[in-house]
Every structure is written in C-alpha cells, then in structure tokens.
C-alpha atoms as a PDB file:
ATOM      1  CA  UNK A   1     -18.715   7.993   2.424  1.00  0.00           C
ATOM      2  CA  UNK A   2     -15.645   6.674   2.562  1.00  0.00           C
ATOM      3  CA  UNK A   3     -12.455   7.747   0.602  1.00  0.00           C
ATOM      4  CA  UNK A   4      -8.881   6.752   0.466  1.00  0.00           C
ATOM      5  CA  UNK A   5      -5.778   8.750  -0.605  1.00  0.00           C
ATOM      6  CA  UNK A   6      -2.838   7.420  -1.805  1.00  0.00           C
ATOM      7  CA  UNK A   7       0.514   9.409  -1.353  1.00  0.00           C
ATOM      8  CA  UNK A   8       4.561   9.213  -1.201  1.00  0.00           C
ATOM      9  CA  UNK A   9       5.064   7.676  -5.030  1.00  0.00           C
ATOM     10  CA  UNK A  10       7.494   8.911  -6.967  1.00  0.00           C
ATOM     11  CA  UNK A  11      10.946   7.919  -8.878  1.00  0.00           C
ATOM     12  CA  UNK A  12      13.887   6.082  -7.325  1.00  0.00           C
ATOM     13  CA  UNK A  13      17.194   4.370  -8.329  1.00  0.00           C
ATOM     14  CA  UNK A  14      17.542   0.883  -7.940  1.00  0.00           C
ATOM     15  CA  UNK A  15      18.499  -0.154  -4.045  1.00  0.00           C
ATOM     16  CA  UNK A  16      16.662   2.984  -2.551  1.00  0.00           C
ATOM     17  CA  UNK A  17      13.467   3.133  -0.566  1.00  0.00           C
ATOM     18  CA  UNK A  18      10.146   5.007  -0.455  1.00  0.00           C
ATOM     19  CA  UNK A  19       7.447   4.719   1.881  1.00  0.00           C
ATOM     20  CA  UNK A  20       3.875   5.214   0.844  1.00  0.00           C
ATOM     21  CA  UNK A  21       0.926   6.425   2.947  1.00  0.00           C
ATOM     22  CA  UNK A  22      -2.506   5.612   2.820  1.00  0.00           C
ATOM     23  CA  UNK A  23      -5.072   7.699   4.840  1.00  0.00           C
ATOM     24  CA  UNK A  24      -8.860   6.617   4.527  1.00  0.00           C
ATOM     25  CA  UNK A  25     -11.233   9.605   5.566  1.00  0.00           C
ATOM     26  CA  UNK A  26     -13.780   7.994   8.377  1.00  0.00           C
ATOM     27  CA  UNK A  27     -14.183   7.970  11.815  1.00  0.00           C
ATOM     28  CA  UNK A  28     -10.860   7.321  13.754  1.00  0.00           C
ATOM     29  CA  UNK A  29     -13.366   5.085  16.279  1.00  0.00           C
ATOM     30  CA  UNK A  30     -14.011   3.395  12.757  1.00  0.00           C
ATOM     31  CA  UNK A  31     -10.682   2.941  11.080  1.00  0.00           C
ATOM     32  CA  UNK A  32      -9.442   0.256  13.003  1.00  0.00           C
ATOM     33  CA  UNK A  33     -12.231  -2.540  12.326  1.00  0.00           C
ATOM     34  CA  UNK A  34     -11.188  -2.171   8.405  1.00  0.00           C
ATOM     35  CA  UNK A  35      -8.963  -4.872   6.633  1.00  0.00           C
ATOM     36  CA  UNK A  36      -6.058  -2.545   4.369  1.00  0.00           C
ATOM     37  CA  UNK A  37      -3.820  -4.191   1.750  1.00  0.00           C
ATOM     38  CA  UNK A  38      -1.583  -2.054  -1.361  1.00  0.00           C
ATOM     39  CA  UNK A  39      -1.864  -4.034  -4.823  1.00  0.00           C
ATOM     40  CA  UNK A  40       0.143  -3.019  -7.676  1.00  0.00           C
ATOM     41  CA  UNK A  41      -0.585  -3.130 -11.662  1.00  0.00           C
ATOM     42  CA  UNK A  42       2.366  -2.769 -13.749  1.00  0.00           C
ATOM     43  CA  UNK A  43       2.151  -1.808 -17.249  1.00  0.00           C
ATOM     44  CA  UNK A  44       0.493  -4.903 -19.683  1.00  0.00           C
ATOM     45  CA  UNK A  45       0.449  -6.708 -16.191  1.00  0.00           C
ATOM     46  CA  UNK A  46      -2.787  -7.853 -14.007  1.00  0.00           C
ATOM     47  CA  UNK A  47      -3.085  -6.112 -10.769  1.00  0.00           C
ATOM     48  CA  UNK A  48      -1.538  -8.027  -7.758  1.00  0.00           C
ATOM     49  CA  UNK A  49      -1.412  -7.620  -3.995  1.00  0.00           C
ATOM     50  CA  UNK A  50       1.442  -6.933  -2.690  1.00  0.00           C
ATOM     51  CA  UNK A  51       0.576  -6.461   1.047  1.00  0.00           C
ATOM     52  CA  UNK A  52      -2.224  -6.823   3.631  1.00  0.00           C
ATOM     53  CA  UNK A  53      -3.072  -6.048   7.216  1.00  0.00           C
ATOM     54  CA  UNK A  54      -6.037  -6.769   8.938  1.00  0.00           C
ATOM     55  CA  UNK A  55      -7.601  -5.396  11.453  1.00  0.00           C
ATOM     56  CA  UNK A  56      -5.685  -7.504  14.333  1.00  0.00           C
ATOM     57  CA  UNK A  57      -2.653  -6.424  12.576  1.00  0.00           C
ATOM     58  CA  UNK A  58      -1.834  -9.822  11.001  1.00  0.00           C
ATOM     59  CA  UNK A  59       0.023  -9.109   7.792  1.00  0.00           C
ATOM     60  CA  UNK A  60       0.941 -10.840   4.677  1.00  0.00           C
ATOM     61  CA  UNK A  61       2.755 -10.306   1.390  1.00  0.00           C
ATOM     62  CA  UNK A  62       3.728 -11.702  -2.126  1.00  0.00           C
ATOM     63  CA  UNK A  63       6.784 -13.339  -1.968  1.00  0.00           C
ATOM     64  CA  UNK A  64       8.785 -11.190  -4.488  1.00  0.00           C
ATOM     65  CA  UNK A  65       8.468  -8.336  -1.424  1.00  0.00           C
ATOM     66  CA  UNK A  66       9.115 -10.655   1.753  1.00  0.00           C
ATOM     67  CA  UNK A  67      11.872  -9.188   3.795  1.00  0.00           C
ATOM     68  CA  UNK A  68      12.117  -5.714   1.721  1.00  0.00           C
ATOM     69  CA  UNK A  69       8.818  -4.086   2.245  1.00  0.00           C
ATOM     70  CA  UNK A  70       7.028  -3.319   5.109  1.00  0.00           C
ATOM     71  CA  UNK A  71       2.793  -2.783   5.851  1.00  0.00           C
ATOM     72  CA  UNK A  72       1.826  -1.185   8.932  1.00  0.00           C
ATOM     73  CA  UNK A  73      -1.003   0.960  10.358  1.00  0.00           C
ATOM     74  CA  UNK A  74      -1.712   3.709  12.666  1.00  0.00           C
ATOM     75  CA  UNK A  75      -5.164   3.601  13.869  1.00  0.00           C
ATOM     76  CA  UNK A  76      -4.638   6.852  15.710  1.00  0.00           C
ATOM     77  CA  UNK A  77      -4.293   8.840  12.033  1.00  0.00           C
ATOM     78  CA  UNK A  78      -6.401   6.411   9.922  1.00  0.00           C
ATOM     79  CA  UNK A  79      -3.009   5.901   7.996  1.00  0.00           C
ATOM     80  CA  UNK A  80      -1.821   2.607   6.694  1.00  0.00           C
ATOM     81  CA  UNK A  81       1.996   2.720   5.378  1.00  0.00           C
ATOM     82  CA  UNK A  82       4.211   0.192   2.988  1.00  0.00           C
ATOM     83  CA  UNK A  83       7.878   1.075   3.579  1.00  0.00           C
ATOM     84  CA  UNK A  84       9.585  -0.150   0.691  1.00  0.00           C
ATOM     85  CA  UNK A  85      13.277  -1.052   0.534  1.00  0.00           C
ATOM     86  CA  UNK A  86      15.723  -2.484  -1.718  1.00  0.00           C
ATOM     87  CA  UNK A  87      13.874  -1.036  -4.550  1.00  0.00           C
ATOM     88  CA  UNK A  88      13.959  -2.643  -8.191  1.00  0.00           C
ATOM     89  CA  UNK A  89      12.958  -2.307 -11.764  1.00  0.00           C
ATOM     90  CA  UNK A  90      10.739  -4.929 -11.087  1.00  0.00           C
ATOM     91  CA  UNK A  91       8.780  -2.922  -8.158  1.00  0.00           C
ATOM     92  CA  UNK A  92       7.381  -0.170 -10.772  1.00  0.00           C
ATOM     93  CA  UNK A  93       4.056  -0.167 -10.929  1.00  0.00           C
ATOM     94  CA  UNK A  94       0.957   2.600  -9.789  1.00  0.00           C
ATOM     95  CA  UNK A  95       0.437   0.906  -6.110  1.00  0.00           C
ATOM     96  CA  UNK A  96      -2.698   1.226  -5.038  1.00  0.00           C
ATOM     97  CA  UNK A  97      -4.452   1.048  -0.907  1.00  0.00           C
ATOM     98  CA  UNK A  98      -7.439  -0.275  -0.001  1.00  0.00           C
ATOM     99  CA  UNK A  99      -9.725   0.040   2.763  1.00  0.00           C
ATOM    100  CA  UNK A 100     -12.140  -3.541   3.221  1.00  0.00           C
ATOM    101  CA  UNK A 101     -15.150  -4.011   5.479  1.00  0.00           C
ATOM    102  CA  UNK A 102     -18.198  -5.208   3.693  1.00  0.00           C
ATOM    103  CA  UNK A 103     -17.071  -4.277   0.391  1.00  0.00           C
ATOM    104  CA  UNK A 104     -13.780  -2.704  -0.966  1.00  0.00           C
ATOM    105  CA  UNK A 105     -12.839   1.085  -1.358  1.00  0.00           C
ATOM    106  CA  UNK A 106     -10.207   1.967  -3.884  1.00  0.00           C
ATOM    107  CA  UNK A 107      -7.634   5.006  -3.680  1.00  0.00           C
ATOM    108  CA  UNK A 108      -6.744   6.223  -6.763  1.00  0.00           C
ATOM    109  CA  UNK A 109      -2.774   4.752  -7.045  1.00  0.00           C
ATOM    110  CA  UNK A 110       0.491   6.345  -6.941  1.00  0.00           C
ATOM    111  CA  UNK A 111       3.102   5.744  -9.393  1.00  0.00           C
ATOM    112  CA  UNK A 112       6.045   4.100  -8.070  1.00  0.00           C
ATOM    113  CA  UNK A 113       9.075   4.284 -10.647  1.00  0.00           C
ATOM    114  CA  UNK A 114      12.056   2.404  -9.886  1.00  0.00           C
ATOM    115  CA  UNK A 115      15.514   2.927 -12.458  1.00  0.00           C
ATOM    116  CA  UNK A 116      18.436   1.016 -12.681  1.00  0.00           C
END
C-alpha cells in the first residue's frame, strides 16, 4: 500500500524560507511514473494546490507562489520537495503532498506558520 509522509513544516518570520519534503513509501522502480503536487488549506479556507509535477517533470503552480516557491523531485529517494521562499502571512496553511496514479494518496499535512 502506498503511504506518503509529509515533513519540514514549522514556524517562520515573514521573508524566510522552508523547504518541505515529501517521501511516498513504494518501489523506487515505481515512484517515478506517479504525478505529485502540495495543496494547502488555510484556516476557514478551501483547500488549494499550490504546486504540481508530473511524472516528466513538467511543473505548475498558483500564481500567488510563481517565482517564490519551488517543486521538484528525486526519483532516486521517492522524495518530492517545495522550497519555499519569501515567506508570508498569507502562505500559512497545513500543506499537504500527494502521490497520483490511478487514484490519489494523501499525506497527512504539515503546518506551515508564517509571522510578520
């Protein structure tokens, strides 16, 4: 079965960076066939996505995170990454990775807390 585990959250000022880390337990011959993305769900706010890769490596991302953040993948250690720069208020949220083939495996998020 597969699982995902989110990791690297945690609390930042305003202007810093974190990078967050995604590693999906499966076959390393099987990791790179899946589509990955990170959404985010702020509080009293719908979940959005915020980033994908597919398997090719194309990416894409909301606007409000163009030029700042940063997806990326390692196929060699089933990781997926989102460096995120230029941190604001506006970026906390629990951020949570996905792994896609046929259907769509959630981690379980990692709280992202950004102060100004």
């Amino acid at each position: 079965q597969v699982q995902v585990v989110e990791s690297g959250g945690g609390l930042v000022q305003a202007g810093g960076s974190l990078r967050l880390s995604c590693v999906v337990s499966i076959s390393i011959f099987s990791f790179g066939i899946y589509d990955m993305g990170w959404y985010r769900q702020a509080p009293g706010k719908q979940r959005e996505l915020v980033a994908s890769i597919t398997n090719g490596g194309r990416t894409n991302y909301v606007d409000s995170v163009k030029g700042r953040f940063t997806i990326s993948r390692d196929n060699a250690k089933n990781t997926m990454y989102l460096q995120m720069n230029s941190l604001k208020p506006e970026d906390t949220a629990v951020y949570y990775c996905y792994a896609e083939r046929s259907s769509r495996v959630w981690g379980q998020g990692t709280q992202v807390t950004v102060s100004s």
